[in-house]
N, C-alpha and C. Protein backbone atom coordinates (compact mmCIF):
# COMPACT_ATOMS: atom_id res chain seq x y z
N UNK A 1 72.55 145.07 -106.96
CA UNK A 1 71.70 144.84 -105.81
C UNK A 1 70.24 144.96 -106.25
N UNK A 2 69.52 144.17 -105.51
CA UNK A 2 68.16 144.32 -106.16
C UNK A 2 67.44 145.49 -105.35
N UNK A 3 66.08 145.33 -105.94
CA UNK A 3 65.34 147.01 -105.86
C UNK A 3 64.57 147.09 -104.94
N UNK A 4 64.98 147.29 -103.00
CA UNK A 4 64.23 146.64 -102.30
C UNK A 4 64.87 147.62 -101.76
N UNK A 5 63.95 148.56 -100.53
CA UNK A 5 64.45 149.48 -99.40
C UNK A 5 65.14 148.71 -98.48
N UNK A 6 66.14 148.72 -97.90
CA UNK A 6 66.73 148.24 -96.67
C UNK A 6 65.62 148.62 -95.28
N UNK A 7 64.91 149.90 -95.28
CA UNK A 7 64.66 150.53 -94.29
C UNK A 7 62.74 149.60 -93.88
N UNK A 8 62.07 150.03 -95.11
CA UNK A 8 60.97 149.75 -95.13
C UNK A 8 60.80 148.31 -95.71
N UNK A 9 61.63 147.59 -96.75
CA UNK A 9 61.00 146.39 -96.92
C UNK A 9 60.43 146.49 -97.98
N UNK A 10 60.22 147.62 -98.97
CA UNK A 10 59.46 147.82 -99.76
C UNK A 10 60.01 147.12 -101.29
N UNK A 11 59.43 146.36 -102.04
CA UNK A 11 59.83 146.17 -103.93
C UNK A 11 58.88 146.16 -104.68
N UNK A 12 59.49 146.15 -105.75
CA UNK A 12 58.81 145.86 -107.07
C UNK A 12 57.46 144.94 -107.48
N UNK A 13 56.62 145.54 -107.32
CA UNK A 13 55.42 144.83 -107.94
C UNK A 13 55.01 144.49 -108.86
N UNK A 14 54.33 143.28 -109.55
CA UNK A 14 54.15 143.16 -110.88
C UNK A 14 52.67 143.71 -110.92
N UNK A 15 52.38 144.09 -112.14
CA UNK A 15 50.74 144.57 -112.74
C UNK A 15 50.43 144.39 -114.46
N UNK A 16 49.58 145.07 -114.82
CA UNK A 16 49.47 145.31 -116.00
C UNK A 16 49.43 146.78 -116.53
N UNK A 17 49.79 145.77 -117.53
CA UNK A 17 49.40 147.39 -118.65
C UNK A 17 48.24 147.49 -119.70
N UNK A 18 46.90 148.04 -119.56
CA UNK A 18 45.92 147.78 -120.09
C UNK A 18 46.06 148.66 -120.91
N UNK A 19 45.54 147.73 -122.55
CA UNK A 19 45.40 148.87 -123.48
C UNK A 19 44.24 149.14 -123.98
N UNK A 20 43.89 150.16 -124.92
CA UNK A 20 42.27 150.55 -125.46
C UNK A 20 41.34 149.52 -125.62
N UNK A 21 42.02 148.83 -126.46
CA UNK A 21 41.13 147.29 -126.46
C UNK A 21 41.43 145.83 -125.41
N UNK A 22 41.81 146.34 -124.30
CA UNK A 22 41.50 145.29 -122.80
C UNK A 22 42.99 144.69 -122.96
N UNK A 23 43.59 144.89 -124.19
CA UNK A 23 44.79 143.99 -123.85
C UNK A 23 45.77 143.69 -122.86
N UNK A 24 46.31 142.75 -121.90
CA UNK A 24 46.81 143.05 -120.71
C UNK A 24 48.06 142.39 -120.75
N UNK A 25 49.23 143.30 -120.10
CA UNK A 25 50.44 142.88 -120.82
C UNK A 25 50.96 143.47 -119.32
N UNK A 26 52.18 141.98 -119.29
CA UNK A 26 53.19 142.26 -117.83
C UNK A 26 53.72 143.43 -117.72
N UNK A 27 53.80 144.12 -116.44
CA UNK A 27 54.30 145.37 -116.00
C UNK A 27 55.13 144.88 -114.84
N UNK A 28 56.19 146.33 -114.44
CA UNK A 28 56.47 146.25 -113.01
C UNK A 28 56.19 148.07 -112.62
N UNK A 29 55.84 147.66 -111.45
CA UNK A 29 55.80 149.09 -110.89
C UNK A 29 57.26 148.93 -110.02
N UNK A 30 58.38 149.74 -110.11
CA UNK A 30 59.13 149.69 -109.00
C UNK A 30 59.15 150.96 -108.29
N UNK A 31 60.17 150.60 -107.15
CA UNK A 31 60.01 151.78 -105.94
C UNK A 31 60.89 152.67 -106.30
N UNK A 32 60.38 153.87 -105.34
CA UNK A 32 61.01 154.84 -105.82
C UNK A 32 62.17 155.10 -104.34
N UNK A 33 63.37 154.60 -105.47
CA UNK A 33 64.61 153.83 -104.67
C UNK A 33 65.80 155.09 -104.65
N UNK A 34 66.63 155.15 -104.02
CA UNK A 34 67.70 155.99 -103.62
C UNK A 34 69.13 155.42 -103.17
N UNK A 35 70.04 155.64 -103.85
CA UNK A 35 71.32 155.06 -102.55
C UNK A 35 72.05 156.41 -102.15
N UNK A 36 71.89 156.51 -100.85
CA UNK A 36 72.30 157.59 -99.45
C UNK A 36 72.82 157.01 -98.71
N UNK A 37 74.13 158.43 -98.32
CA UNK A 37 74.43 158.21 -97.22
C UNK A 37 74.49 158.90 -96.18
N UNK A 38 74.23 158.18 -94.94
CA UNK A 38 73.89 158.66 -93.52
C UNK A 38 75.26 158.79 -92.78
N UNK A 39 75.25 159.70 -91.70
CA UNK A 39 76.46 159.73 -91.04
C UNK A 39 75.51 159.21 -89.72
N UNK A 40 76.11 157.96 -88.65
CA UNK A 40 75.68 157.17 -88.10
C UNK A 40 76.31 157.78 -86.58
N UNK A 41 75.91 158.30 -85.99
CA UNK A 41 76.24 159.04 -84.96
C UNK A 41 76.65 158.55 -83.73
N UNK A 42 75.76 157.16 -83.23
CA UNK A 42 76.13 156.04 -82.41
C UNK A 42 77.20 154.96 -82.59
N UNK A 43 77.57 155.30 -84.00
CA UNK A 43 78.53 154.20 -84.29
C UNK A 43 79.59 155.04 -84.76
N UNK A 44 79.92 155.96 -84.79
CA UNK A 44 80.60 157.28 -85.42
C UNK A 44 81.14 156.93 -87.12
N UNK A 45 80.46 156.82 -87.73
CA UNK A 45 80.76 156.16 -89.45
C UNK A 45 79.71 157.01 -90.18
N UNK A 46 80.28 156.50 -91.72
CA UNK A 46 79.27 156.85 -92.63
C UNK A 46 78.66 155.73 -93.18
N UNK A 47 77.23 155.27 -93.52
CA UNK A 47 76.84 154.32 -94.03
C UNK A 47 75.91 154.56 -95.39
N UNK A 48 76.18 153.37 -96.52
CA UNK A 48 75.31 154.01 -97.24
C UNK A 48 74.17 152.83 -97.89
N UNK A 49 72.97 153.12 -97.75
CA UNK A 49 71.45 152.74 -97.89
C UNK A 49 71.11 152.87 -98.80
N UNK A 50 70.43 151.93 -99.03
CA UNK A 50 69.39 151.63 -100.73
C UNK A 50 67.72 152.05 -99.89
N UNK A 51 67.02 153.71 -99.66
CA UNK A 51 66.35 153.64 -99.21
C UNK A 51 65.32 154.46 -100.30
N UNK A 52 63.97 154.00 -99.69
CA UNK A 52 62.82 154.43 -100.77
C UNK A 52 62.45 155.87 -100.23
N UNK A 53 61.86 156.77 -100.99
CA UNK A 53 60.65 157.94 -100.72
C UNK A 53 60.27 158.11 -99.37
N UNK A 54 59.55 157.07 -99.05
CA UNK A 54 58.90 156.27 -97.69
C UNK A 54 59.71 156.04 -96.13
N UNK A 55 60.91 155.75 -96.56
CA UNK A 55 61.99 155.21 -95.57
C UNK A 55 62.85 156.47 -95.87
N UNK A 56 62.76 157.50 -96.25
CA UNK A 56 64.17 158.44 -95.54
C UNK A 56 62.75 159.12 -95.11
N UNK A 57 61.55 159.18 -95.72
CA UNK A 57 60.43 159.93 -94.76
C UNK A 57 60.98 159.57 -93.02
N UNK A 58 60.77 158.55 -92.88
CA UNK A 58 60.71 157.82 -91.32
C UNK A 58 61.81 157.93 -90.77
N UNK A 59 62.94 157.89 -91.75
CA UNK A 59 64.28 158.43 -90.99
C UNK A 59 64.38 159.80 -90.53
N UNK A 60 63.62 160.33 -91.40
CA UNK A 60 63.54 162.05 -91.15
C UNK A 60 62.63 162.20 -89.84
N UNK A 61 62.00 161.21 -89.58
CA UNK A 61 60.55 161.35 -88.29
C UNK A 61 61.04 160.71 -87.28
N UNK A 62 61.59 159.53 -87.38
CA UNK A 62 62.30 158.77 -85.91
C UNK A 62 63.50 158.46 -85.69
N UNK A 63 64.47 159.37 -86.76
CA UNK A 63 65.60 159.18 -86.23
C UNK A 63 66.02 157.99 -87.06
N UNK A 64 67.76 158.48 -87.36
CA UNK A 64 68.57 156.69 -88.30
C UNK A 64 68.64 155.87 -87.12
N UNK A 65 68.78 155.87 -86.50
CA UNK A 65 69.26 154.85 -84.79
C UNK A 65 67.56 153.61 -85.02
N UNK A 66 66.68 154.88 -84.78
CA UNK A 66 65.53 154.22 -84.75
C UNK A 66 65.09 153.26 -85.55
N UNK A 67 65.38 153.49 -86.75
CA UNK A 67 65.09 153.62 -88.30
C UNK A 67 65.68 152.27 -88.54
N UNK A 68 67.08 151.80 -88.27
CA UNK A 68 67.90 151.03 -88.42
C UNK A 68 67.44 149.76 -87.44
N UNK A 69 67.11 150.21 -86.07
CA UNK A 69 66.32 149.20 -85.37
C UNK A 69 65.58 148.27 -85.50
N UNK A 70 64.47 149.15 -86.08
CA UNK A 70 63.35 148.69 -86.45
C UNK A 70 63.61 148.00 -87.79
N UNK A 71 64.43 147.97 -88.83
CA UNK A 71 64.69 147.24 -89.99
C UNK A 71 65.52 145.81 -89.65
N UNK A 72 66.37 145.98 -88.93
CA UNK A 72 66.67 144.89 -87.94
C UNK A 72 65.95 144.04 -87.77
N UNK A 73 65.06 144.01 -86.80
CA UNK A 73 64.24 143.85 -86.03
C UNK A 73 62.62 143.21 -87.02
N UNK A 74 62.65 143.41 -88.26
CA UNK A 74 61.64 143.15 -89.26
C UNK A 74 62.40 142.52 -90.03
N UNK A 75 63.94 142.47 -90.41
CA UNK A 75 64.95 141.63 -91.56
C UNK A 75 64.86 142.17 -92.84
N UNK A 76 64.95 143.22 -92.61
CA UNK A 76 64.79 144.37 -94.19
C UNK A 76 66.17 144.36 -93.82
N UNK A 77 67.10 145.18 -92.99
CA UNK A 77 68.54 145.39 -93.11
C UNK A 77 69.41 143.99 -93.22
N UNK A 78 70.11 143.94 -94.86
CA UNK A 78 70.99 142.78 -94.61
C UNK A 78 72.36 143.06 -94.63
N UNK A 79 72.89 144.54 -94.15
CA UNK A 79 74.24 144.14 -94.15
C UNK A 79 74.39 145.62 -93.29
């Protein structure tokens, strides 16, 4: 699976890597990714998420119900 939060939407960026003498050479920064699982309380199951740093933050602040909504609802959640 590729390296993309379900929750937030968040991936991999490309950059550089600069060296002493200016040289600039392809990078990726990727996210700082997790696979968890949630016990889903409205749906009575366990589910398990490819979520970033960022996105179990927000799960921790508005709730998985919420959390899941709103990823919906933006097309970050595809399954």
């Amino acid at each position: 699976m590729s390296k993309i939060c379900q929750i937030t939407g968040k991936k991999a960026q490309s950059g550089n890597n600069v060296a002493h003498s200016n040289v600039r050479t392809k990078r990726k920064f990727n996210v700082n990714l997790f696979t968890k699982k949630f016990y889903w309380v409205e749906q009575d199951c366990w589910i398990s998420l490819n979520i970033s740093a960022a996105g179990l933050r927000l799960v921790n602040k508005i709730g998985l119900d919420a959390a899941i909504k709103k990823a919906a609802e933006s097309g970050y959640l595809n399954s």
